[in-house]
N, C-alpha and C. Protein backbone atom coordinates (compact mmCIF):
# COMPACT_ATOMS: atom_id res chain seq x y z
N UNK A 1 39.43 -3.71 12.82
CA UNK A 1 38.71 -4.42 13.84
C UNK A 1 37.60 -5.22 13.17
N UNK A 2 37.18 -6.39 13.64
CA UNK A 2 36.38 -7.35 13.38
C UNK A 2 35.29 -7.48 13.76
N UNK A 3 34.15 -7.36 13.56
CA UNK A 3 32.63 -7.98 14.20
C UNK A 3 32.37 -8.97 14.18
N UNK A 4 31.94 -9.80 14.78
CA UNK A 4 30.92 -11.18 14.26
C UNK A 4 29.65 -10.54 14.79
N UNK A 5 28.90 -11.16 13.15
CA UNK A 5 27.61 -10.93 13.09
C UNK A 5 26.88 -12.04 12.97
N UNK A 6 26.06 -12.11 13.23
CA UNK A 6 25.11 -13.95 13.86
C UNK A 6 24.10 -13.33 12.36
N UNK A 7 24.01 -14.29 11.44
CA UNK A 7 22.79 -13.93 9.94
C UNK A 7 21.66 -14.27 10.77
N UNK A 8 20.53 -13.82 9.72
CA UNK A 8 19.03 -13.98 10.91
C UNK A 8 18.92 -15.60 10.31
N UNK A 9 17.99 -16.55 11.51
CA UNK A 9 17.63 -17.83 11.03
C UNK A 9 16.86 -17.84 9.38
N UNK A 10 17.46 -18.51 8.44
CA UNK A 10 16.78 -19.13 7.19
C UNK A 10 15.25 -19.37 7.94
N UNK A 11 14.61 -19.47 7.35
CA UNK A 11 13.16 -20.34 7.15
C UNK A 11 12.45 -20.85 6.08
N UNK A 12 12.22 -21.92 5.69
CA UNK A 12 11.91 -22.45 4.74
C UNK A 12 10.33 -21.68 3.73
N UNK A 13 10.88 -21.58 2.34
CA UNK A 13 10.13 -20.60 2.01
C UNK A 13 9.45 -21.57 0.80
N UNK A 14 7.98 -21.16 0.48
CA UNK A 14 7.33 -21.95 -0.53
C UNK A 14 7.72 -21.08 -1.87
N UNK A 15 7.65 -21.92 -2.99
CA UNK A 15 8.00 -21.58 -4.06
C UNK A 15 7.56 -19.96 -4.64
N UNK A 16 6.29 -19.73 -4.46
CA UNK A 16 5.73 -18.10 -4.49
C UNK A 16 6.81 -17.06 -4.02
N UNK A 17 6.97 -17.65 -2.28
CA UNK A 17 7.90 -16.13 -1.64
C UNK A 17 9.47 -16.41 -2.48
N UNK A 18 9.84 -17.83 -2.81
CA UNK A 18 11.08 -17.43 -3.43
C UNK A 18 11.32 -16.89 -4.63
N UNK A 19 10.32 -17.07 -5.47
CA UNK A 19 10.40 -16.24 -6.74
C UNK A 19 10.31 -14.38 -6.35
N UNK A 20 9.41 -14.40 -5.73
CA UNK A 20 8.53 -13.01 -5.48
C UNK A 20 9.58 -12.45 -4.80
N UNK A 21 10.29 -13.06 -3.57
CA UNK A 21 11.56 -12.54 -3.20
C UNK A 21 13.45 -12.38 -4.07
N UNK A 22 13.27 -13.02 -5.12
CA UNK A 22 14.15 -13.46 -5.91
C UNK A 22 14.25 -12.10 -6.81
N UNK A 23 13.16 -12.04 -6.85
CA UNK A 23 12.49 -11.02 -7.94
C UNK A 23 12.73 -9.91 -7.46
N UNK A 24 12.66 -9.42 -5.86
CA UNK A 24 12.83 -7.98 -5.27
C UNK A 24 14.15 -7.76 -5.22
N UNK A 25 15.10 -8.82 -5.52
CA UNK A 25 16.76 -9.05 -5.10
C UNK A 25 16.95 -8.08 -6.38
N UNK A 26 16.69 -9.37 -6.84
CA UNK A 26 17.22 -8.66 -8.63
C UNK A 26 16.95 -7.10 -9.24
N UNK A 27 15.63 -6.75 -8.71
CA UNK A 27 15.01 -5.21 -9.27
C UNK A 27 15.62 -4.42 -7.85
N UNK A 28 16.18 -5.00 -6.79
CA UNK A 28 17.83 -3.89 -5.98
C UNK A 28 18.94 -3.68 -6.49
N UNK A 29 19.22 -5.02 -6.84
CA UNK A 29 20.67 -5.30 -7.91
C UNK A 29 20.43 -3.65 -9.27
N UNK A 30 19.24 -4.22 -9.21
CA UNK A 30 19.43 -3.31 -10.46
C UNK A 30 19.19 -1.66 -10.02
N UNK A 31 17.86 -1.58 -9.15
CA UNK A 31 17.95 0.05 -8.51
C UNK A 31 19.60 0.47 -8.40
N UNK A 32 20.00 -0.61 -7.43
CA UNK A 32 21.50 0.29 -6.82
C UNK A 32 22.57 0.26 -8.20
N UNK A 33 22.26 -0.48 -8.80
CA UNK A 33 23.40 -0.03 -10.23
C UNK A 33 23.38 0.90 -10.84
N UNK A 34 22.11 1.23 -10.91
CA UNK A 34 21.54 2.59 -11.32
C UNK A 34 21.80 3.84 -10.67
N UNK A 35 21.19 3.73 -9.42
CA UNK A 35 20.95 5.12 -8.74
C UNK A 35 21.56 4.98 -7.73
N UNK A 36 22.80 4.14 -7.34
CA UNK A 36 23.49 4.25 -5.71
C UNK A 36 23.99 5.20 -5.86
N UNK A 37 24.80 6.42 -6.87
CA UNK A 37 25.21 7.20 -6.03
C UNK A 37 24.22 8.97 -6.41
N UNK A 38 22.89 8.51 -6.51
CA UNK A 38 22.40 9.68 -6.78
C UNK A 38 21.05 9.28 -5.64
N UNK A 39 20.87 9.27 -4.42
CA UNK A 39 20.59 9.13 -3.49
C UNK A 39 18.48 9.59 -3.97
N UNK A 40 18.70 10.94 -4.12
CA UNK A 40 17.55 11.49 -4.72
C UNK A 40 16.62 10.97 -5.73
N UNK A 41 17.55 10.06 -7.15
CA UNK A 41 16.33 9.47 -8.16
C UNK A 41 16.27 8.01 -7.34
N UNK A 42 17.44 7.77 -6.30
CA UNK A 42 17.00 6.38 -6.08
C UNK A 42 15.52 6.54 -5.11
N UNK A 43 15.87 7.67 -4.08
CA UNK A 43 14.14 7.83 -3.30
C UNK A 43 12.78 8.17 -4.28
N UNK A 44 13.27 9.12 -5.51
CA UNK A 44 12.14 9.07 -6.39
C UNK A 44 11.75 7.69 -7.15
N UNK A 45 12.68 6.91 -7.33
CA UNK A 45 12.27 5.80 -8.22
C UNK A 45 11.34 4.94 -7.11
N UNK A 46 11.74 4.85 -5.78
CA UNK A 46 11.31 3.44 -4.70
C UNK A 46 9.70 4.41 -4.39
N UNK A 47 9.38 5.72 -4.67
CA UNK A 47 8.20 6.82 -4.60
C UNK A 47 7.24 6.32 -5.56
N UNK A 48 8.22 6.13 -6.67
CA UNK A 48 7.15 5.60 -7.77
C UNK A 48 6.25 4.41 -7.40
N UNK A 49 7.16 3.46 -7.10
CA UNK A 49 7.27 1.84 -7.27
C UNK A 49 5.92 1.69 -5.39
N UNK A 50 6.02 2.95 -4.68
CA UNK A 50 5.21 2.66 -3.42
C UNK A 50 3.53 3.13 -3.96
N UNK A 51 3.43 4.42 -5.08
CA UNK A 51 2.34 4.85 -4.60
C UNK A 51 1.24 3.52 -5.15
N UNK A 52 0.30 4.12 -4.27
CA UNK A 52 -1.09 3.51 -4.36
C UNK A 52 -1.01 2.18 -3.80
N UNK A 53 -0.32 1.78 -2.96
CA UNK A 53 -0.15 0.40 -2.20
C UNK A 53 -0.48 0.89 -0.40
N UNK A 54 -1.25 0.27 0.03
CA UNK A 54 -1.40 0.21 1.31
C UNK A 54 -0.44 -0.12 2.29
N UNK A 55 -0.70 0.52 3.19
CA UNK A 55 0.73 0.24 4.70
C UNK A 55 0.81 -0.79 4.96
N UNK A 56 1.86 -1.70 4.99
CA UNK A 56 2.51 -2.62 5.55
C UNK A 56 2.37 -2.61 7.56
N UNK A 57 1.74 -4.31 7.72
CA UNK A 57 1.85 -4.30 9.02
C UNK A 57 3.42 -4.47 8.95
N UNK A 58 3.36 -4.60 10.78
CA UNK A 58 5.19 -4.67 11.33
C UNK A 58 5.02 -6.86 11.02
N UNK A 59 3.91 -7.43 10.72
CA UNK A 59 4.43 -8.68 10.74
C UNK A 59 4.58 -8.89 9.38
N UNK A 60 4.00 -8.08 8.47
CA UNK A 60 3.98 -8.33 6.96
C UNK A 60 5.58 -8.02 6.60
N UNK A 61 6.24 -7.02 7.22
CA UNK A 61 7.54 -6.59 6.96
C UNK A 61 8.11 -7.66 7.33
N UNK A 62 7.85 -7.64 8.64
CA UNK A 62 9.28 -9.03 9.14
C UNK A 62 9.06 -9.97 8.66
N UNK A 63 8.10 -10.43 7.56
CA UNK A 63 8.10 -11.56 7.36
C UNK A 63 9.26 -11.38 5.83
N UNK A 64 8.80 -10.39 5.35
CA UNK A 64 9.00 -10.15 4.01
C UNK A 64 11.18 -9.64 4.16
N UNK A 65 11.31 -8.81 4.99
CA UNK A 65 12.59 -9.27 5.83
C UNK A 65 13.29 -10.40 5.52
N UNK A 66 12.62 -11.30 6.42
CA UNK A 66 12.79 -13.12 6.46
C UNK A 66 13.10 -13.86 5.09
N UNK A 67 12.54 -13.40 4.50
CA UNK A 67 12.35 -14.31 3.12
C UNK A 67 13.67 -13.38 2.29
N UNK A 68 13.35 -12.19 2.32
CA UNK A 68 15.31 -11.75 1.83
C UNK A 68 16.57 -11.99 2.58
N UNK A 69 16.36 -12.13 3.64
CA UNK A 69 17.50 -12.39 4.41
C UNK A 69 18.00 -14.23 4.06
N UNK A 70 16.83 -14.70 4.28
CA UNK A 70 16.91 -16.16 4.02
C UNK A 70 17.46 -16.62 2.55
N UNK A 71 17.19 -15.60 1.57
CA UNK A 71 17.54 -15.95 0.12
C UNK A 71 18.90 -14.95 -0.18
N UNK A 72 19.51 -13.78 0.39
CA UNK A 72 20.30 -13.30 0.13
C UNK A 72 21.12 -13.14 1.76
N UNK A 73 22.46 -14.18 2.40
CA UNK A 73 23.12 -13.76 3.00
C UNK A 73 24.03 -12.39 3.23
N UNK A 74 23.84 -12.17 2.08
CA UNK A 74 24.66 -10.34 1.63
C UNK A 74 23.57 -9.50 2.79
N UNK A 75 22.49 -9.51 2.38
CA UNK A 75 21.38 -8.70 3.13
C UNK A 75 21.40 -8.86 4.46
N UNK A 76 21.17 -9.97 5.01
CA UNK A 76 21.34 -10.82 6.20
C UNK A 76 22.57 -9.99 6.99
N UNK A 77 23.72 -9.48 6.44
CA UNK A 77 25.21 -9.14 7.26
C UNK A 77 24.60 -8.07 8.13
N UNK A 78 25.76 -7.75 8.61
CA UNK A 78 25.70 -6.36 9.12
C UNK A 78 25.97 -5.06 8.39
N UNK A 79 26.55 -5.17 7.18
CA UNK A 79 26.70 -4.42 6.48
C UNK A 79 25.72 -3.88 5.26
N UNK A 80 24.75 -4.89 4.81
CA UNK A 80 23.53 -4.65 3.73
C UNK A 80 22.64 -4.06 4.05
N UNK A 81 22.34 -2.73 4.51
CA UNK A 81 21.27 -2.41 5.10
C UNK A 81 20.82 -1.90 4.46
N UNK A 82 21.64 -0.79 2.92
CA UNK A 82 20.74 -0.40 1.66
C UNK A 82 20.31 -1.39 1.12
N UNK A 83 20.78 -2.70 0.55
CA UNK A 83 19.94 -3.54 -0.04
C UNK A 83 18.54 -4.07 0.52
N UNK A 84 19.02 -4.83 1.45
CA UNK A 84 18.03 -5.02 2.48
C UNK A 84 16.50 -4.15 2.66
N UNK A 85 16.85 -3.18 3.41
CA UNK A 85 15.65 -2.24 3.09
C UNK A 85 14.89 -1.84 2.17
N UNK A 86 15.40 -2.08 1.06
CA UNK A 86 15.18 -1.86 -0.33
C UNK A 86 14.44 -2.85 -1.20
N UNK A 87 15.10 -4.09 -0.81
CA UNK A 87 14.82 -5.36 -1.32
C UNK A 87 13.29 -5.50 0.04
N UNK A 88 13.04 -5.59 1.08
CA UNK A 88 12.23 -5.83 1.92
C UNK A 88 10.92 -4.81 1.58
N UNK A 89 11.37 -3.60 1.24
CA UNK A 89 10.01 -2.87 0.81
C UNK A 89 9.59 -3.45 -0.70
N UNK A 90 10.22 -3.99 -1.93
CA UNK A 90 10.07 -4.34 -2.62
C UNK A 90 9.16 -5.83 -2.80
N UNK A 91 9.80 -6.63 -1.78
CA UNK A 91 9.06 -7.95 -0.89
C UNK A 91 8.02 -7.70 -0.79
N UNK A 92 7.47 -6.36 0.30
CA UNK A 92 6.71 -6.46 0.73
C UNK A 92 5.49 -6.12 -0.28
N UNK A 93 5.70 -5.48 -1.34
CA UNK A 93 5.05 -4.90 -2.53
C UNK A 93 4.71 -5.96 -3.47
N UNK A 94 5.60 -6.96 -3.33
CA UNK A 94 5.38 -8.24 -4.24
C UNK A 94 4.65 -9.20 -3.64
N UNK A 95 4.56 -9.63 -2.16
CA UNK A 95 3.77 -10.76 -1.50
C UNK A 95 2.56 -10.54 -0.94
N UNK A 96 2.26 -8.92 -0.40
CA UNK A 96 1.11 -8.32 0.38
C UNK A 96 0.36 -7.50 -0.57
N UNK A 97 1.35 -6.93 -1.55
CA UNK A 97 0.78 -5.52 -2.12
C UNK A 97 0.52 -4.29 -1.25
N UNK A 98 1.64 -4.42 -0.58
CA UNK A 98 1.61 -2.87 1.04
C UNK A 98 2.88 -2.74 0.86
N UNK A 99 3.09 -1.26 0.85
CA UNK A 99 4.48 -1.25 1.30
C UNK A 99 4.53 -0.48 2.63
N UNK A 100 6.00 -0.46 3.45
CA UNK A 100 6.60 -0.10 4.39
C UNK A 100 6.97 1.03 4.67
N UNK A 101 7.39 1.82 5.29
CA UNK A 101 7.98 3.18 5.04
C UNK A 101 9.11 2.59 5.43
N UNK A 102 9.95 3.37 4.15
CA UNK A 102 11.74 2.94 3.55
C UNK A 102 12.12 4.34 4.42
N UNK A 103 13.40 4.17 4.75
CA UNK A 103 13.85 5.06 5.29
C UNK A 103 15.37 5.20 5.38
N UNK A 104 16.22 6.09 5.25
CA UNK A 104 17.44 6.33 5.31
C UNK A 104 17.92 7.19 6.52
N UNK A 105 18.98 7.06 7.36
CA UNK A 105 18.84 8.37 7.92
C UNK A 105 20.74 8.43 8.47
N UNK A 106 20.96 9.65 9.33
CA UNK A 106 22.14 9.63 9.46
C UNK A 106 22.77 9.82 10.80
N UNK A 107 23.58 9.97 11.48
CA UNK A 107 24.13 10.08 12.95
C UNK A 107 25.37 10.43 12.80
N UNK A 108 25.60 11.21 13.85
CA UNK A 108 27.01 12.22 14.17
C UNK A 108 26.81 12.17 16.03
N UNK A 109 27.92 12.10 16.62
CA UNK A 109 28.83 11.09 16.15
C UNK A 109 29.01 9.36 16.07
N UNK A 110 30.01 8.88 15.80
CA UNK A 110 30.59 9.20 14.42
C UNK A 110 29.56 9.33 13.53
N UNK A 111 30.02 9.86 12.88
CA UNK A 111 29.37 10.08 10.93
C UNK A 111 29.16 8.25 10.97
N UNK A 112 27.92 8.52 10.61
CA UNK A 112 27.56 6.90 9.95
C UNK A 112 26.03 7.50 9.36
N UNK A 113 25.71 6.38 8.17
CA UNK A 113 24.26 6.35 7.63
C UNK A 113 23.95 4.91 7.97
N UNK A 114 22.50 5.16 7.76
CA UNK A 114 22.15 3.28 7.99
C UNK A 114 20.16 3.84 7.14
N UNK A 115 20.35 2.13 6.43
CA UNK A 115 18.49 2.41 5.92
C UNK A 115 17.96 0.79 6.75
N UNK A 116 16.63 1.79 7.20
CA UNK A 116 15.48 0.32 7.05
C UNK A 116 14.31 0.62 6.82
N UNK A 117 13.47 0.02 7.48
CA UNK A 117 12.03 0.09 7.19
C UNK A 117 11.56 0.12 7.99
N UNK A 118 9.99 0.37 8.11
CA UNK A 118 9.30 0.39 9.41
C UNK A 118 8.12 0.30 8.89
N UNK A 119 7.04 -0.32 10.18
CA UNK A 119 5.94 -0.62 9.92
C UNK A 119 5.43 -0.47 11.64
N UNK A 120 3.75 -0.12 11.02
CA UNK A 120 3.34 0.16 12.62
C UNK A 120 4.24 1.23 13.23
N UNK A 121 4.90 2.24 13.01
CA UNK A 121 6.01 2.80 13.77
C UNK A 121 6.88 1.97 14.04
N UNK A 122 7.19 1.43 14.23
CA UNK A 122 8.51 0.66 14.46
C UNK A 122 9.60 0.10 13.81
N UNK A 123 10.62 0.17 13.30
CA UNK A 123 12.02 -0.33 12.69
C UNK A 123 11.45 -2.07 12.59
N UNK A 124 11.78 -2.67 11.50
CA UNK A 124 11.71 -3.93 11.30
C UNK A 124 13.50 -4.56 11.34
N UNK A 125 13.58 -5.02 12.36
CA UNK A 125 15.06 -6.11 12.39
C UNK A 125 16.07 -5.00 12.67
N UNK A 126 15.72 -3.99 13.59
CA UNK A 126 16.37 -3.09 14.13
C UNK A 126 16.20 -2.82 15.66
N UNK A 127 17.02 -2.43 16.36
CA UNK A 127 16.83 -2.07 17.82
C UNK A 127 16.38 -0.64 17.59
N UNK A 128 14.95 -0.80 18.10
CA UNK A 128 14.28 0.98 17.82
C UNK A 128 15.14 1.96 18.91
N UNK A 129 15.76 1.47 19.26
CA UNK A 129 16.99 2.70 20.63
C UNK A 129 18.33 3.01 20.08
N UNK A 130 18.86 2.02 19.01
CA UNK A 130 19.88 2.61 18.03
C UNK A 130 19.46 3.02 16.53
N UNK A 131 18.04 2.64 16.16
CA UNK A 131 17.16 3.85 14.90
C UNK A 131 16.87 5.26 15.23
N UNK A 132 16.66 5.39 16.90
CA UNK A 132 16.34 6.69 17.23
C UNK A 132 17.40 7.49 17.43
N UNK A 133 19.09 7.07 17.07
CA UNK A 133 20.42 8.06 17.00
C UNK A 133 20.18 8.65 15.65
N UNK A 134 19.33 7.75 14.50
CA UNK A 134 19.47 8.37 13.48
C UNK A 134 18.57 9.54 12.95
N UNK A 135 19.07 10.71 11.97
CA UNK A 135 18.22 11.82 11.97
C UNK A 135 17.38 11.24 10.10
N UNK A 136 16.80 11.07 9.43
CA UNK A 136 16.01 9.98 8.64
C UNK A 136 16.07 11.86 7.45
N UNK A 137 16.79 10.98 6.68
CA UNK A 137 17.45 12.40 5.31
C UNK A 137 16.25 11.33 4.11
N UNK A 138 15.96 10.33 4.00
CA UNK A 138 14.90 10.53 2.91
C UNK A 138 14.44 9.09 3.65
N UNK A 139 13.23 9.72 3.08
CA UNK A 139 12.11 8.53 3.62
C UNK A 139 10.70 8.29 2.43
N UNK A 140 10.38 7.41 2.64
CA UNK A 140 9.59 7.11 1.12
C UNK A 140 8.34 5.92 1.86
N UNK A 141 7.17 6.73 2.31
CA UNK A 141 6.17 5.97 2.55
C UNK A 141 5.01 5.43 1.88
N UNK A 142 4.12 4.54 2.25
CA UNK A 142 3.43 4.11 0.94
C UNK A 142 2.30 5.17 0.37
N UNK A 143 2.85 5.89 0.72
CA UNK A 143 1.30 6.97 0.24
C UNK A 143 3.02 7.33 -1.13
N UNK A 144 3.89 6.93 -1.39
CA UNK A 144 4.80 7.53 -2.56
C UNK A 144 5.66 8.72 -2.04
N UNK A 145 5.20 9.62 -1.14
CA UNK A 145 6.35 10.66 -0.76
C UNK A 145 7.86 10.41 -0.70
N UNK A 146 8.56 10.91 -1.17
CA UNK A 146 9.74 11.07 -1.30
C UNK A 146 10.28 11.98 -0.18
């Protein structure tokens, strides 16, 4: 079976957020080559990379969102939601110096996982009524907790 998924609108980005966002792509590319299937050093490594950075507002995220989605259509799908989240807390660490609380979590039924982020309490580029099916198996806020 097929979805169509609508990508979020591009927005034109100044040279800073595309490097700075270019830059969070590439250091995902590389987290998930590393640690996609060891779930645990990948939440310890994104623990490292948060402490001592201040909380991310919910507009600092969505913005920082925006600027990965806009530079990586992969992220943008319906299907990138480890990169994405990953790459967006990384964003947000590179343009604000705050990060987000990263989050993973899981739902039965069906068995499915899904990651994002949140700021202010709230899911960034998520419907907070299908984040709240999920039960959140590692989460990594900016105070570094794993």
């Amino acid at each position: 079976m097929s979805t169509l998924v609508a990508l979020p609108e591009p927005i034109a980005l100044t040279g800073r957020e595309q490097l700075r966002g270019r830059t969070a792509l590439l250091a995902t590319r590389l987290l998930l080559a590393r640690h996609r299937s060891h779930p645990d050093r990948l939440a310890a490594h994104l623990a490292v990379r948060a402490r001592g950075f201040s909380r991310a507002t919910a507009q600092q995220a969505r913005h920082a969102q925006t600027v990965i989605t806009t530079l990586s259509p992969r992220c943008g799908s319906g299907r990138g939601c480890l990169p994405r989240s990953i790459a967006t807390a990384l964003a947000c660490r590179a343009l604000y110096l705050t990060w987000p609380t990263w989050r993973v979590g899981m739902r039965y039924p069906p068995l499915m996982s899904h990651a994002w982020v949140q700021a202010d309490g709230q899911p960034i580029g998520d419907d907070p009524e299908v984040i709240a099916a999920y039960t959140p198996t590692y989460t990594v806020g900016p105070e570094g907790a794993p």
